[in-house]
Protein backbone atom coordinates (compact mmCIF):
# COMPACT_ATOMS: atom_id res chain seq x y z
CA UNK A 1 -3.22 -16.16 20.44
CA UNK A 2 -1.41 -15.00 17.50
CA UNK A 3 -1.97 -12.83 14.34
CA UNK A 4 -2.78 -10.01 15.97
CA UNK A 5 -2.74 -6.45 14.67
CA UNK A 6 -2.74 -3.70 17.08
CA UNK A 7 -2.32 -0.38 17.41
CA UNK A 8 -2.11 2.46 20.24
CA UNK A 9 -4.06 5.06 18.46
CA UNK A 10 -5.86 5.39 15.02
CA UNK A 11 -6.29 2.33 12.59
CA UNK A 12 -7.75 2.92 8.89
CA UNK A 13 -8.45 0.47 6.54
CA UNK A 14 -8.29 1.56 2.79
CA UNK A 15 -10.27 -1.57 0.87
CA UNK A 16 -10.52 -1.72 -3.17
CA UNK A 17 -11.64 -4.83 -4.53
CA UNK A 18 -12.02 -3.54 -8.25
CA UNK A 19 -9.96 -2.41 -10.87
CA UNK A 20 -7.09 -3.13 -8.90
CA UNK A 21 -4.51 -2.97 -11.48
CA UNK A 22 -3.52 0.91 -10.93
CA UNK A 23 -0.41 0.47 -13.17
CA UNK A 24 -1.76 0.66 -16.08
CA UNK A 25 -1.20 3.56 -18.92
CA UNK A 26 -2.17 6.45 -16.90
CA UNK A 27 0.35 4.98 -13.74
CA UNK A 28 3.15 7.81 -14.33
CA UNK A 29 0.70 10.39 -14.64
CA UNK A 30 -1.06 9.22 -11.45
CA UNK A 31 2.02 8.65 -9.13
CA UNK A 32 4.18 11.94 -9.66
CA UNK A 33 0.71 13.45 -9.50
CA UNK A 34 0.14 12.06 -5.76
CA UNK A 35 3.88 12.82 -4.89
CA UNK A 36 3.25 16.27 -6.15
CA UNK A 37 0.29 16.50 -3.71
CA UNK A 38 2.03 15.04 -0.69
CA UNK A 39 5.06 17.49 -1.25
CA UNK A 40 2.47 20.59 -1.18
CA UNK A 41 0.84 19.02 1.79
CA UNK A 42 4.94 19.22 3.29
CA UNK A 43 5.22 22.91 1.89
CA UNK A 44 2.14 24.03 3.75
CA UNK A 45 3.25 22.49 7.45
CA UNK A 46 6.58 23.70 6.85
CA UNK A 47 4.74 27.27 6.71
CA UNK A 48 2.58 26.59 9.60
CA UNK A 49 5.28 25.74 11.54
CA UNK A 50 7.35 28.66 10.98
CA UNK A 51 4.19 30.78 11.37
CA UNK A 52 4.07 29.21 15.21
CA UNK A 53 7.65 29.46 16.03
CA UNK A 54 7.59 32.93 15.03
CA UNK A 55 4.67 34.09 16.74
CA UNK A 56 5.51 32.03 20.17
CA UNK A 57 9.30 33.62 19.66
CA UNK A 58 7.58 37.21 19.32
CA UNK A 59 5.50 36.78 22.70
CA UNK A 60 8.71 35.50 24.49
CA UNK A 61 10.34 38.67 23.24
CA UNK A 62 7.87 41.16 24.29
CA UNK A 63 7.71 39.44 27.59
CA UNK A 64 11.11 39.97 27.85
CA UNK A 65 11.16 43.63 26.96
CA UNK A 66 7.87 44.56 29.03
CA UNK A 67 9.56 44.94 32.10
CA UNK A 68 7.33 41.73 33.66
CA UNK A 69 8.05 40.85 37.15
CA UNK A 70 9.90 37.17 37.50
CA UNK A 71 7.52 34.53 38.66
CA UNK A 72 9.74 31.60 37.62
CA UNK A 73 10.35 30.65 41.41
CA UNK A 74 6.51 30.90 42.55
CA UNK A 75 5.26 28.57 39.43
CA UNK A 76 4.86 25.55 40.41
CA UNK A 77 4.27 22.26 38.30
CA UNK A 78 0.57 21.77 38.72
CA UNK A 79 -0.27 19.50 35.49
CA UNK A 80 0.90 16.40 33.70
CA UNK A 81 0.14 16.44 30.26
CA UNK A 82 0.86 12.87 29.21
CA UNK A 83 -0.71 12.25 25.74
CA UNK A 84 -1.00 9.03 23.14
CA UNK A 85 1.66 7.21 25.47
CA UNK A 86 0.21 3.50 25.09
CA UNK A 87 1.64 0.30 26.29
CA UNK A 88 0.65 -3.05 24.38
CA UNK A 89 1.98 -6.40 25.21
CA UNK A 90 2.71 -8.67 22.17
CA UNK A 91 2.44 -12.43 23.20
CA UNK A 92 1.58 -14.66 20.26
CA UNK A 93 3.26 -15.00 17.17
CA UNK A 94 3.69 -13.33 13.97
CA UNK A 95 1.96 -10.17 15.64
CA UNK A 96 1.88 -7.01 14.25
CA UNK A 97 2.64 -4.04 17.01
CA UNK A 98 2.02 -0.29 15.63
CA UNK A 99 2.30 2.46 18.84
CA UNK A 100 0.47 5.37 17.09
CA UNK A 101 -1.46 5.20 13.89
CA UNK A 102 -1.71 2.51 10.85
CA UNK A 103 -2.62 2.69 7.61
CA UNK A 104 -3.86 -0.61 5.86
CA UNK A 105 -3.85 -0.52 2.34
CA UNK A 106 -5.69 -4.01 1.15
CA UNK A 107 -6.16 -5.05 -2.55
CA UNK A 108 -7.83 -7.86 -4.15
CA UNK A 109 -6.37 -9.62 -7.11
CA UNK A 110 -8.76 -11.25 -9.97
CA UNK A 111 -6.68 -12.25 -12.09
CA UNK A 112 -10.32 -13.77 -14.04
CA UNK A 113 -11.86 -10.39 -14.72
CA UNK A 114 -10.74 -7.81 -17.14
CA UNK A 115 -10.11 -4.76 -15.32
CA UNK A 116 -9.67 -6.57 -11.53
CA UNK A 117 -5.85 -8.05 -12.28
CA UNK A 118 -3.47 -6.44 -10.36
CA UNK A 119 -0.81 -5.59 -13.50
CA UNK A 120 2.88 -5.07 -12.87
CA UNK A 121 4.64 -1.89 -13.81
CA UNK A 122 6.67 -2.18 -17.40
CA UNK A 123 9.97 -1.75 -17.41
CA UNK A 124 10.38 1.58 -19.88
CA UNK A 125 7.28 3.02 -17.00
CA UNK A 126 9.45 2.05 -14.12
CA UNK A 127 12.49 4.08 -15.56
CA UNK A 128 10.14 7.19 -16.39
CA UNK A 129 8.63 7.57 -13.58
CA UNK A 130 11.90 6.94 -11.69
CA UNK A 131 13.22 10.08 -13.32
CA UNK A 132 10.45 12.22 -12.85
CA UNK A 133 10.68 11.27 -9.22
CA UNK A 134 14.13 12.27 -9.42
CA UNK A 135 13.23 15.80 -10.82
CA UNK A 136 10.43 16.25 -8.58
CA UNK A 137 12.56 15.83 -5.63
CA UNK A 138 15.13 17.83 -7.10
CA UNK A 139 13.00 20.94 -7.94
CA UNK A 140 11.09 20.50 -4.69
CA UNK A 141 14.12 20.30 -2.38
CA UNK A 142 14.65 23.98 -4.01
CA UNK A 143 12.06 25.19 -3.38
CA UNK A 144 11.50 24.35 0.11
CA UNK A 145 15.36 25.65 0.40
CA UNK A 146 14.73 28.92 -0.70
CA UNK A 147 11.58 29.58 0.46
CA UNK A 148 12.72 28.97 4.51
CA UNK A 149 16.05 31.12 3.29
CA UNK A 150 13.49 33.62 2.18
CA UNK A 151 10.89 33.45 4.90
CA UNK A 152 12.34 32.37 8.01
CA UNK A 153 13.93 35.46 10.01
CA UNK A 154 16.88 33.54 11.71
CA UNK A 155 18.00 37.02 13.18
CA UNK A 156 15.08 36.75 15.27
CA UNK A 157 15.66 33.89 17.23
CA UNK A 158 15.98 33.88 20.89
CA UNK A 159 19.56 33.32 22.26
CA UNK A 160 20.28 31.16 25.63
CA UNK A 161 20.72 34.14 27.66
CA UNK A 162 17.14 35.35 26.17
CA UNK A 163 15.78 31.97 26.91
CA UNK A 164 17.28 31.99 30.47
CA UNK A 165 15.76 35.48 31.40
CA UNK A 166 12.11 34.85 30.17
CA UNK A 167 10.62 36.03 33.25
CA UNK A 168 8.03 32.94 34.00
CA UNK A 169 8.53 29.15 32.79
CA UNK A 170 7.98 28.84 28.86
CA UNK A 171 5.68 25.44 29.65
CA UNK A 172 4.72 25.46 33.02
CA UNK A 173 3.80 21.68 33.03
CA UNK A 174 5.75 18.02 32.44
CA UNK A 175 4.52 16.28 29.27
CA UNK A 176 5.06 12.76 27.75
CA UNK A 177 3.73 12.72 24.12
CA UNK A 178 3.68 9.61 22.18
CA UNK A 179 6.28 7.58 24.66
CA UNK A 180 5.02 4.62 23.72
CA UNK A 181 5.67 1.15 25.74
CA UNK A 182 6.17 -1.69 23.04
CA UNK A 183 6.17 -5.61 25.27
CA UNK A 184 7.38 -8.04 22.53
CA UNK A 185 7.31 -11.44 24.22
CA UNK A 186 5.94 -13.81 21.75
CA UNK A 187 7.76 -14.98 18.11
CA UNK A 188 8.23 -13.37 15.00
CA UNK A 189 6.71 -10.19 16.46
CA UNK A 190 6.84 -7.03 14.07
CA UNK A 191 6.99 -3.58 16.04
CA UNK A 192 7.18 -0.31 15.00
CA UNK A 193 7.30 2.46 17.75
CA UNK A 194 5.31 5.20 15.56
CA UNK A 195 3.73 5.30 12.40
CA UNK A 196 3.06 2.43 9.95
CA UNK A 197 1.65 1.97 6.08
CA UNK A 198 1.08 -1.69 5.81
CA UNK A 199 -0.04 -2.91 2.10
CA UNK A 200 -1.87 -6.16 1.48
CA UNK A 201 -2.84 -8.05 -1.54
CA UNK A 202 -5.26 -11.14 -1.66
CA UNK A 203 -4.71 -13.21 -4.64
CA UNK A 204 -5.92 -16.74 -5.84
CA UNK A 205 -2.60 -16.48 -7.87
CA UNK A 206 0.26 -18.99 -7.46
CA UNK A 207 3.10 -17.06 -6.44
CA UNK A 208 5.77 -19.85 -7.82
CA UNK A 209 3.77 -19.65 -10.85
CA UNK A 210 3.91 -15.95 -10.76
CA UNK A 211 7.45 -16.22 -9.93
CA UNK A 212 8.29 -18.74 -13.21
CA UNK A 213 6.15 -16.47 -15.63
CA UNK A 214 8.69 -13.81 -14.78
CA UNK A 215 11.58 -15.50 -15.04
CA UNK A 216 10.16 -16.82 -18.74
CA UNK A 217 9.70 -13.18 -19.67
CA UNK A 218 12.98 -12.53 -18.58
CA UNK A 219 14.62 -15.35 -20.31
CA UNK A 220 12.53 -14.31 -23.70
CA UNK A 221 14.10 -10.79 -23.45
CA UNK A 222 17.22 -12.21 -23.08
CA UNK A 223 16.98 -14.29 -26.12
CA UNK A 224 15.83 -11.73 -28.09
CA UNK A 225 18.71 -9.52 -26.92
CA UNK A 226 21.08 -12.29 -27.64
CA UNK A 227 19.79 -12.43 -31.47
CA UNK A 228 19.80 -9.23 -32.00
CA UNK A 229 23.39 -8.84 -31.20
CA UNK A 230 24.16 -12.29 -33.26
CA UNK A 231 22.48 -10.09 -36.13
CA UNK A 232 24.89 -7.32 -35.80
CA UNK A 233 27.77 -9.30 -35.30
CA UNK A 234 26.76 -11.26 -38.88
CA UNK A 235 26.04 -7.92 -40.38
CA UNK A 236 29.75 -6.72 -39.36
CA UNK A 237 31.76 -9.61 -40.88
């Protein structure tokens, strides 16, 4: 068996079959606003986890300062917490091995109804939106910078010796999360040990002809490149 897609944990399937052709005149607009949204969605766990290292490093502290008796000896590893750690064996070929979670992004192509085509970025698009990228990076990076400068209270944090005279064990059990066991034994096998976004199109489209329609643009640009520059050179001498 072959052509397999599998994955340890979660597998969703995002389907769009119409009006596929999402670069179209709004595409710059759309894209840095999605980036925008997943950088916010970054800002907010990057508060959430400072909120819990802060709050578990303030209950470490006052068990070190309430004068607790030391129990570290009499605890005892009772529980195994072993989470999301899957083993799949791959034995056909051209499988497709995810450990966690997948993401499957499909698209249709009709290229024979207005509106359905799946349309290629333009060039003068790809270099906006490249830029704003750039300067949404830049001014994010900042941000995030100065607010964990700002908010985080590195004076705070536990030393060793702290750490080492905490008077019970901080996790008083063994865990394995996501230690995932990946068998590749068949051919052309892809594996990836974590996460995966996969995106798919479907299209009745010849992709040689697709392939020489691009290459005619490109030759057509060229051409018209090379006249214009013949035209300046006349217009010089």
């Amino acid at each position: 068996m072959g052509s397999v897609l599998a994955t340890g944990d979660s597998l969703t399937f995002i389907w769009r079959t119409q009006l596929g052709g999402i670069f179209n005149k709004r595409a710059v607009s759309t894209v840095t606003a999605i980036y925008e949204r997943l950088r916010d969605i970054e800002f907010v766990l990057m508060n959430i986890n400072m909120v819990f290292s802060e709050s578990h490093t303030g209950l470490l502290r006052r068990a070190l300062n309430g004068g607790l008796v030391d129990i570290r000896e009499e605890q005892s590893l009772m529980h195994y917490l072993n989470l999301a750690d899957d083993t799949i064996t791959a034995e056909g070929k051209y499988d497709f091995v995810v450990g966690d979670s997948a993401t499957v992004f499909f698209q249709v192509d009709r290229a024979d109804a207005p509106g359905f085509a799946l349309e290629p970025l333009a060039d003068a698009d790809k270099k906006i939106l490249s830029a704003k990228l750039k300067s949404i990076n830049k001014d994010r990076d900042e941000e995030l910078k100065n607010f964990v400068l700002n908010r985080y209270n590195s004076s705070n944090v536990l030393s060793k010796t702290d750490l080492k005279n905490v008077p019970f064990s901080d996790v008083p059990f063994e865990e394995s999360i996501g230690n995932d066991y990946l068998d590749a034994r068949g051919e052309n096998i892809m594996a990836i040990g974590d996460f995966a976004l996969i995106g798919l199109v479907e299209t009745d489209q010849d992709a040689d002809d697709i392939q020489s329609k691009k290459s005619s643009r490109d030759k057509f640009r060229i051409s018209k490149k090379k006249n214009h520059l013949s035209m300046i050179t006349s217009q010089a001498s």
